[in-house]
C-alpha atoms as a PDB file:
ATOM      1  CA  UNK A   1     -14.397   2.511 -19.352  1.00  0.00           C
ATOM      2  CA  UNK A   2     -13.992   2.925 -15.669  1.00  0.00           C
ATOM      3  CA  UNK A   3     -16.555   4.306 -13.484  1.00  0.00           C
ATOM      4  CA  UNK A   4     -15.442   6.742 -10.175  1.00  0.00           C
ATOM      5  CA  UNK A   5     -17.824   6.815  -7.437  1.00  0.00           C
ATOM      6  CA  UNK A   6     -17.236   9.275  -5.158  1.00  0.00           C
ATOM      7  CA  UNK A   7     -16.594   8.426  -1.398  1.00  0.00           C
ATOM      8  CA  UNK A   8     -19.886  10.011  -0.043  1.00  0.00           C
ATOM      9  CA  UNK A   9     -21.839   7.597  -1.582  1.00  0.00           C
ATOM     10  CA  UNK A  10     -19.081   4.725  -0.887  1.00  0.00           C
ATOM     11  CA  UNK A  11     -20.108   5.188   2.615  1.00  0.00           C
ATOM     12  CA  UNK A  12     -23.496   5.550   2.929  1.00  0.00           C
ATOM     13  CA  UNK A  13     -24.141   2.328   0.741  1.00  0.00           C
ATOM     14  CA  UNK A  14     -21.542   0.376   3.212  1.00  0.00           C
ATOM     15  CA  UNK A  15     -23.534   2.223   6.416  1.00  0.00           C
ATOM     16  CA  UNK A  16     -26.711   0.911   4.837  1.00  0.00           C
ATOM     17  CA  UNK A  17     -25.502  -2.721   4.331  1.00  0.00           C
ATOM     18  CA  UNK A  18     -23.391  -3.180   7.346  1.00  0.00           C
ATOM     19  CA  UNK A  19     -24.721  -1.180   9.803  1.00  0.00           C
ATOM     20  CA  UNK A  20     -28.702  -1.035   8.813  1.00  0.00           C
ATOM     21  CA  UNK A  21     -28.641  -4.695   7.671  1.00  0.00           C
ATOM     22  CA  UNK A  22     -29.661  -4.202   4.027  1.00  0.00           C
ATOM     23  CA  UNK A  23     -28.747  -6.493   1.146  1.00  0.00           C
ATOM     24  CA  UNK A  24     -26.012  -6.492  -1.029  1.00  0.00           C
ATOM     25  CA  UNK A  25     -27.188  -7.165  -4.287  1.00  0.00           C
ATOM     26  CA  UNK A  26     -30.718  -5.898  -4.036  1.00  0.00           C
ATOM     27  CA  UNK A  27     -28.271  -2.661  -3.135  1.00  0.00           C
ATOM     28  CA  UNK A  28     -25.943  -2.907  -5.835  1.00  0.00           C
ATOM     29  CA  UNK A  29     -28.783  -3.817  -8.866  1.00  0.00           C
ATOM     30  CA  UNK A  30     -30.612  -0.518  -7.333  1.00  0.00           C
ATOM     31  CA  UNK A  31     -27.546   1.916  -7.738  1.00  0.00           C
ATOM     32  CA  UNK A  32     -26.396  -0.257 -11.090  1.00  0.00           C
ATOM     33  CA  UNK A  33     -23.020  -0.803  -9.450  1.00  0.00           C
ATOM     34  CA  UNK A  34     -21.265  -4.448  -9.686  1.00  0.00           C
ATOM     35  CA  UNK A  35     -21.667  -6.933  -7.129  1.00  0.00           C
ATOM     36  CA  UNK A  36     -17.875  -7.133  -6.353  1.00  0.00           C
ATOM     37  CA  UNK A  37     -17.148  -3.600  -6.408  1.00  0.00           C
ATOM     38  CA  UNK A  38     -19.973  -3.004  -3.727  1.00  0.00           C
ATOM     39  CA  UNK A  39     -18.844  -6.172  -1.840  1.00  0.00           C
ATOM     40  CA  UNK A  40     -14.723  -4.174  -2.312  1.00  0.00           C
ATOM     41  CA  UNK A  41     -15.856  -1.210  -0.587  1.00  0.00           C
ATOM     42  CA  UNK A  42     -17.689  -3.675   2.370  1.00  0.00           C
ATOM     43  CA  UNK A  43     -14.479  -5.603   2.911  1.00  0.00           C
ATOM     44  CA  UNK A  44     -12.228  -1.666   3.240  1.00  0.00           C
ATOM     45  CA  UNK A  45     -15.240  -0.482   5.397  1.00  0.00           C
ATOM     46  CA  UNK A  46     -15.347  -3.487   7.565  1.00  0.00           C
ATOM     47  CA  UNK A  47     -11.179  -2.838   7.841  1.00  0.00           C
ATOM     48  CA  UNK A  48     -11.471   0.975   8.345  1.00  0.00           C
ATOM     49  CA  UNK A  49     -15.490   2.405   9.176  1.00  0.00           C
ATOM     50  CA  UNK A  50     -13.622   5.631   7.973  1.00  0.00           C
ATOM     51  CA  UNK A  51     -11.619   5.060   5.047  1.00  0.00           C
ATOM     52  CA  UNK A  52     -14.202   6.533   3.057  1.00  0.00           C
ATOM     53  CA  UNK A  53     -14.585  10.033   5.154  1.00  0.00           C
ATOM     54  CA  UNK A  54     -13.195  12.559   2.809  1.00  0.00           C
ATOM     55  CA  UNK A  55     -10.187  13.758   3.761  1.00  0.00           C
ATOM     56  CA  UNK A  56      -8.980  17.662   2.103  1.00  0.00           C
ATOM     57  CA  UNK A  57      -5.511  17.520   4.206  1.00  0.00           C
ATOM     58  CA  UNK A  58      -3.677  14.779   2.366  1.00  0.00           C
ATOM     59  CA  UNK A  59      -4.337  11.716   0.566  1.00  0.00           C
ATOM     60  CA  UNK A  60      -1.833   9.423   1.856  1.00  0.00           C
ATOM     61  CA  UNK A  61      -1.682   8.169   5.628  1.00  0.00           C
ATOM     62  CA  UNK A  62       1.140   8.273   7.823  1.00  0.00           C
ATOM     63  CA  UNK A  63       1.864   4.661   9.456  1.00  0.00           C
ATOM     64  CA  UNK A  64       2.356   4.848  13.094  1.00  0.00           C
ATOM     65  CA  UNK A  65       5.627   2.987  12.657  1.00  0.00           C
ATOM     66  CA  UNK A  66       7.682   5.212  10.598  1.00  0.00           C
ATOM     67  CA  UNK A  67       7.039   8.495  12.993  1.00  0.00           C
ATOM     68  CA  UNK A  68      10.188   8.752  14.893  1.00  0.00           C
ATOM     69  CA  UNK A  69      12.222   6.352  12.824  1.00  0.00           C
ATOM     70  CA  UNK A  70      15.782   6.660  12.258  1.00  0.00           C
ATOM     71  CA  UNK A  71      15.309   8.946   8.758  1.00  0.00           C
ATOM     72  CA  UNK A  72      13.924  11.497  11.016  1.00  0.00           C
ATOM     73  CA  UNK A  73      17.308  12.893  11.998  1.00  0.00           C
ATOM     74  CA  UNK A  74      18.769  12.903   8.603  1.00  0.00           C
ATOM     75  CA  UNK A  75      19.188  15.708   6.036  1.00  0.00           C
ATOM     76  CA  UNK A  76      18.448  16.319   2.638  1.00  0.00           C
ATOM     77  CA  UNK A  77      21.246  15.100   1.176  1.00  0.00           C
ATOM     78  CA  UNK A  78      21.931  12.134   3.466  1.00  0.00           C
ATOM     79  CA  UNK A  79      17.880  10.683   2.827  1.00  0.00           C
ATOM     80  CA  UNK A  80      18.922  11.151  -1.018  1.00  0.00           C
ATOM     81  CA  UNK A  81      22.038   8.591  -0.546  1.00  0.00           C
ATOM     82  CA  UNK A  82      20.218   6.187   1.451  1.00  0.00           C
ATOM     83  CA  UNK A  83      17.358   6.082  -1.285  1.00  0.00           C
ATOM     84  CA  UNK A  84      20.216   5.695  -3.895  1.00  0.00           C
ATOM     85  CA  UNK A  85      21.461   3.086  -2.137  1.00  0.00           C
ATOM     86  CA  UNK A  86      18.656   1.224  -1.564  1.00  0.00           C
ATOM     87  CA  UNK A  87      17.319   1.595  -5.083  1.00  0.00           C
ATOM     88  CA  UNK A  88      21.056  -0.103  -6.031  1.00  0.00           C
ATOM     89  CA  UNK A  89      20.302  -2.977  -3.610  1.00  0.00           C
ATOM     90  CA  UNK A  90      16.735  -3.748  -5.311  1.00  0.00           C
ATOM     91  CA  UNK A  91      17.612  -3.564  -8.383  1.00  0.00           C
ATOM     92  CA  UNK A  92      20.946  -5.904  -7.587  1.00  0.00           C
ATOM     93  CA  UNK A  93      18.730  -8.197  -5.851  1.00  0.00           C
ATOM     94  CA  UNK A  94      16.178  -8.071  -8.935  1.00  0.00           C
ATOM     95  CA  UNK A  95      19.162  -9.158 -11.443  1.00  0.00           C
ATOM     96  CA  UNK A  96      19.765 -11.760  -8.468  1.00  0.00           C
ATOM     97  CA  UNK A  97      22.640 -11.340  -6.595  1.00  0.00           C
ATOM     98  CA  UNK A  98      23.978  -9.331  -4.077  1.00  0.00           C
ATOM     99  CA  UNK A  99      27.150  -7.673  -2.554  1.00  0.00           C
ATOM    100  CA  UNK A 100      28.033  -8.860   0.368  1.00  0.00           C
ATOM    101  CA  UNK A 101      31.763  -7.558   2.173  1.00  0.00           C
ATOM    102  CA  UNK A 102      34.422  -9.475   2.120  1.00  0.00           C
ATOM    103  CA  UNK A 103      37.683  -9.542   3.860  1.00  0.00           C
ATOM    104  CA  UNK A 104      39.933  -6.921   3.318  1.00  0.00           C
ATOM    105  CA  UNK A 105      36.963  -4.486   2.442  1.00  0.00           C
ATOM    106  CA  UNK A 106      36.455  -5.992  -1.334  1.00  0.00           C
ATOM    107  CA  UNK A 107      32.869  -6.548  -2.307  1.00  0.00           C
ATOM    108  CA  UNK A 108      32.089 -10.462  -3.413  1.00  0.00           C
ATOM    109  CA  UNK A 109      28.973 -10.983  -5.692  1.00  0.00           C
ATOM    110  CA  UNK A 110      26.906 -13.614  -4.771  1.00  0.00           C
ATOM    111  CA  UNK A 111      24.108 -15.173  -6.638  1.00  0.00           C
ATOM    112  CA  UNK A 112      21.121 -16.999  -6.264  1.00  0.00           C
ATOM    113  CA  UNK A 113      20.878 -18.989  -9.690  1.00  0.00           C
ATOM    114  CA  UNK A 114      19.428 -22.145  -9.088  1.00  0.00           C
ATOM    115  CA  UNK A 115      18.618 -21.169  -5.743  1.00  0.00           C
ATOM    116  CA  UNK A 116      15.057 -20.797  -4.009  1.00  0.00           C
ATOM    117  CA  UNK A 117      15.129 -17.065  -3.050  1.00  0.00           C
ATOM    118  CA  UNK A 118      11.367 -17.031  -1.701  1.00  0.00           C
END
């Protein structure tokens, strides 16, 4: 059975530790929570001081990268055939091989069997 902390005390136990210079497991045998999960949460706080601030807009973050990208200009319908496309192409490349065109516009199937794909 799985135990949820909630992020309020996530972050004052990795304030206390990192910033106040208290110890880990003396921390984690005084709140009864396991050694790795306490030294999880250090590692995301160390990455991101406010990864742990709760957050009531959304859940999910949006990466600086995709903002402005080329799916911005698309509609509906056209962001619906480039998913279905793409899902085609993983799941062609998970079966191992892919289309690639050839001349003439026919598709050839190539496959890596007995090839290193990494």
């Amino acid at each position: 059975m799985s135990v949820q902390y909630n992020n309020s005390l996530k972050k004052k136990l990795c304030e206390d530790i990192c910033l106040h210079g208290k110890s880990t497991s003396i921390t984690a045998k005084e709140y009864g929570i396991p050694l790795k999960t306490l030294e999880k949460w250090i590692t995301s706080f160390h990455k991101d001081s406010n990864c742990f601030d709760d957050n009531d807009d959304n859940d999910f973050k949006i990466i600086s990268s995709l903002k402005n990208s080329i799916y911005d200009d698309l509609s509906y319908e056209e962001l619906k055939e480039t998913l279905m496309k793409k899902d085609i192409e993983i799941a062609r490349l998970k079966k191992g091989y892919m289309v690639k065109e050839g001349g003439m516009g026919k598709k050839e199937f190539i496959t890596f069997y007995k090839k290193n794909t990494k």
